[in-house]
Protein backbone atom coordinates (compact mmCIF):
# COMPACT_ATOMS: atom_id res chain seq x y z
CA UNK A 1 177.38 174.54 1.31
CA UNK A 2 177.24 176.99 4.19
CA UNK A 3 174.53 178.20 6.76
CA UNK A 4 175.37 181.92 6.90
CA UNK A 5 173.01 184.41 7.65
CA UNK A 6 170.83 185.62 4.73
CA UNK A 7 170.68 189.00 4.63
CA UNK A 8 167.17 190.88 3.22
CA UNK A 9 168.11 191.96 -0.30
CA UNK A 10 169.68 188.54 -0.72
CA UNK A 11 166.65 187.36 0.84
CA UNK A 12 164.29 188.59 -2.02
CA UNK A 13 166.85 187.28 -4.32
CA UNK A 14 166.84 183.44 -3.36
CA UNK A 15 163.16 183.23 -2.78
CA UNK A 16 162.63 184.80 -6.45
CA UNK A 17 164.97 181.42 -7.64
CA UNK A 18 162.98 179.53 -5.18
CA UNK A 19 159.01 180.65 -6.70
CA UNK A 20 160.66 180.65 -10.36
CA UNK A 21 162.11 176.75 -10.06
CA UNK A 22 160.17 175.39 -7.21
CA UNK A 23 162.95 174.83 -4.97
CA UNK A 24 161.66 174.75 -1.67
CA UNK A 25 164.42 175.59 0.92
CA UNK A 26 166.02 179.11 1.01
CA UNK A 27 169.57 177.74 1.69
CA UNK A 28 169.25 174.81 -1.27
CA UNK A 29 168.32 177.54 -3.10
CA UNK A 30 171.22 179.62 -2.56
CA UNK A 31 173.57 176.85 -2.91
CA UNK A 32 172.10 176.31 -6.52
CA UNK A 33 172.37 179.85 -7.24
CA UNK A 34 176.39 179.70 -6.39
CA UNK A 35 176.31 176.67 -8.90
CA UNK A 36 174.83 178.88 -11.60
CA UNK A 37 176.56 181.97 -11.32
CA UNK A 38 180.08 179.76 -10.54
CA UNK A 39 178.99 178.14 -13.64
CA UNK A 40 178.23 181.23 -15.73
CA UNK A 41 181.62 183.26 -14.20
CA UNK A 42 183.74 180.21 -16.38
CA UNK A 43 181.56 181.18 -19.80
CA UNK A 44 182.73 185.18 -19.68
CA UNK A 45 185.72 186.79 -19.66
CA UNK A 46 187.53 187.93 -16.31
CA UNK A 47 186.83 191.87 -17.21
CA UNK A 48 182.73 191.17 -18.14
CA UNK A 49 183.22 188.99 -14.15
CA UNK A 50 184.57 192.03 -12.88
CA UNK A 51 182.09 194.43 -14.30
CA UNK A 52 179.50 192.44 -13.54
CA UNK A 53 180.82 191.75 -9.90
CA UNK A 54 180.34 195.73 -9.88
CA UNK A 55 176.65 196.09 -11.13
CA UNK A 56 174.73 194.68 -8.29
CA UNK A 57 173.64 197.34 -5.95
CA UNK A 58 173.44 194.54 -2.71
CA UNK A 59 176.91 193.62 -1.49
CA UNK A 60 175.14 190.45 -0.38
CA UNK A 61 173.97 189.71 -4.34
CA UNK A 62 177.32 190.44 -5.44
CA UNK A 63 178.85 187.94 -3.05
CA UNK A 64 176.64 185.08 -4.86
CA UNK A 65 178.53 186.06 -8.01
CA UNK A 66 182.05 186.30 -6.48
CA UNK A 67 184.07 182.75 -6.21
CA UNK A 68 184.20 182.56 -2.23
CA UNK A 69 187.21 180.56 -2.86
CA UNK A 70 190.46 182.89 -3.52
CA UNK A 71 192.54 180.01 -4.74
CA UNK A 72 189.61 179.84 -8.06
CA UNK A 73 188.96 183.49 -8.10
CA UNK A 74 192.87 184.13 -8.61
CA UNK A 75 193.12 181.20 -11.41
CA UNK A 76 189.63 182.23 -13.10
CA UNK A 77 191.73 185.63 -13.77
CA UNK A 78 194.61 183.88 -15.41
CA UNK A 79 192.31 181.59 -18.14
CA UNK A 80 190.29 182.52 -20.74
CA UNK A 81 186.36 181.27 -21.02
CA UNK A 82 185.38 178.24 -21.56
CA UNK A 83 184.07 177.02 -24.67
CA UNK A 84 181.43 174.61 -23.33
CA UNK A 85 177.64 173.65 -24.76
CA UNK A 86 174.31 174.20 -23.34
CA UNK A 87 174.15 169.93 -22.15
CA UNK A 88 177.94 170.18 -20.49
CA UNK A 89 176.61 172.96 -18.73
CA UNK A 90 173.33 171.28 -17.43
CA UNK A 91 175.21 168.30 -17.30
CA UNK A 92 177.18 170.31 -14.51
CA UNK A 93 173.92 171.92 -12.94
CA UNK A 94 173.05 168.36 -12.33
CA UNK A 95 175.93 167.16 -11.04
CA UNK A 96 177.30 170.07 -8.40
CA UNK A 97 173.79 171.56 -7.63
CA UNK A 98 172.40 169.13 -5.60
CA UNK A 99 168.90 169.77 -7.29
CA UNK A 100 165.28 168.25 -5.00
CA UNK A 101 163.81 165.25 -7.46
CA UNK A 102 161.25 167.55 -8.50
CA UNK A 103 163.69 170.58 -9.98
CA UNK A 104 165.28 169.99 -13.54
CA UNK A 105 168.88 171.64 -14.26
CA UNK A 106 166.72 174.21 -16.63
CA UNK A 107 164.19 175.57 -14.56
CA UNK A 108 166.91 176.20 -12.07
CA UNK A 109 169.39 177.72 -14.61
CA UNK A 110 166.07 180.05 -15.59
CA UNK A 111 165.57 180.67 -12.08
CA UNK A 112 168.75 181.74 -11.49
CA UNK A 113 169.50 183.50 -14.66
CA UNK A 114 166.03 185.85 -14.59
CA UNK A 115 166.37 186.97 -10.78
CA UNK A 116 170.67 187.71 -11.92
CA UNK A 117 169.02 189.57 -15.07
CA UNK A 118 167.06 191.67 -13.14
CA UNK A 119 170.02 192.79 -10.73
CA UNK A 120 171.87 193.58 -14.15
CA UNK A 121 172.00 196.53 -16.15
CA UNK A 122 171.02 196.33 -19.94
CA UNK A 123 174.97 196.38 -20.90
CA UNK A 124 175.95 193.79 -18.44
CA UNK A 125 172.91 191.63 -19.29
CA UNK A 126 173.84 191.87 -23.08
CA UNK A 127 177.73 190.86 -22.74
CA UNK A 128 176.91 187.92 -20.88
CA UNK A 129 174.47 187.21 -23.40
CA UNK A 130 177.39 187.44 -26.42
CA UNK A 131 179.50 184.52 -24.33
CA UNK A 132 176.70 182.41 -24.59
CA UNK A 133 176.15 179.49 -26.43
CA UNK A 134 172.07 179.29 -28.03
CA UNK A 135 170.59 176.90 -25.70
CA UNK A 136 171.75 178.77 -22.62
CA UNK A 137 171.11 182.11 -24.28
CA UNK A 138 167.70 181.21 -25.29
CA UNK A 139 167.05 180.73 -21.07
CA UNK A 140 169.18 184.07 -20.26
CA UNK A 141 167.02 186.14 -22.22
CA UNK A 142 163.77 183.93 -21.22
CA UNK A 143 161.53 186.41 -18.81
C-alpha cells in the first residue's frame, strides 16, 4: 500500500501482528493490519468507529484505524454496519490482504485483533465485541 515512515509506537504495534501471525515484513504487516481494522470499521457502527478512533493513545495507531481515504470515511458515516459472517469476512482477509503463503486469514485477523485489543479500553473492546458475529468474536476475545 504505502512506504511511509513507521513511527515507534506504531512500530511495537506491527511487529506484535508480525510475532503473533508470522508475517515477516513490517510494511506487509501493516498493510494487513489496514485490511483488518478497514474490515472491522464496516462491522460497528459510525459512533463505536469514532470512539474507538479516540481510545488509542498513539496518533500513529489511531491512523491504522482511520479510513485514509476521505471519499470511504465520509460514506462509512452515512451506512449502517454490515451484517456479514465470520467466512465473508476471511473470505475478504484473503482476498485484499495480500497474505505470504505461509499466513492464514485467521492467524492474521488474531494478530491484528489482540495487538488492537490491547490499545483498547475494556468498554471499547466490549462494543466491538457486541457487533460481532461468533466466529470472529471467538478470535477478538482470543488472548
Amino acid at each position: 500500500m504505502s512506504s511511509k515512515k513507521i513511527g515507534p509506537n506504531e512500530e511495537t504495534f506491527l511487529k506484535k501482528v508480525m510475532q503473533r501471525s508470522s508475517i515477516p515484513d513490517i510494511y506487509d504487516a501493516r498493510d494487513i493490519t489496514i485490511v483488518v481494522l478497514r474490515s472491522l470499521r464496516d462491522l460497528v457502527s459510525t459512533e463505536v468507529s469514532e470512539k474507538t478512533a479516540e481510545d488509542f493513545s498513539d496518533e500513529k495507531i489511531a491512523q491504522l484505524w482511520k479510513d485514509a481515504n476521505p471519499i470511504v470515511a465520509a460514506l462509512a458515516k452515512l451506512r449502517p454496519p454490515l451484517n456479514i459472517d465470520t467466512e465473508t469476512f476471511l473470505r475478504r482477509i484473503r482476498q485484499e490482504g495480500g497474505l505470504p503463503k505461509n499466513v492464514s486469514p485467521e492467524s492474521a485477523v488474531i494478530a491484528v485483533f489482540s495487538a488492537i485489543r490491547e490499545e483498547l479500553s475494556d468498554e471499547r473492546r466490549q462494543e466491538i465485541s457486541s457487533f460481532l458475529p461468533g466466529g470472529l468474536k471467538v478470535m477478538w476475545e482470543q488472548i
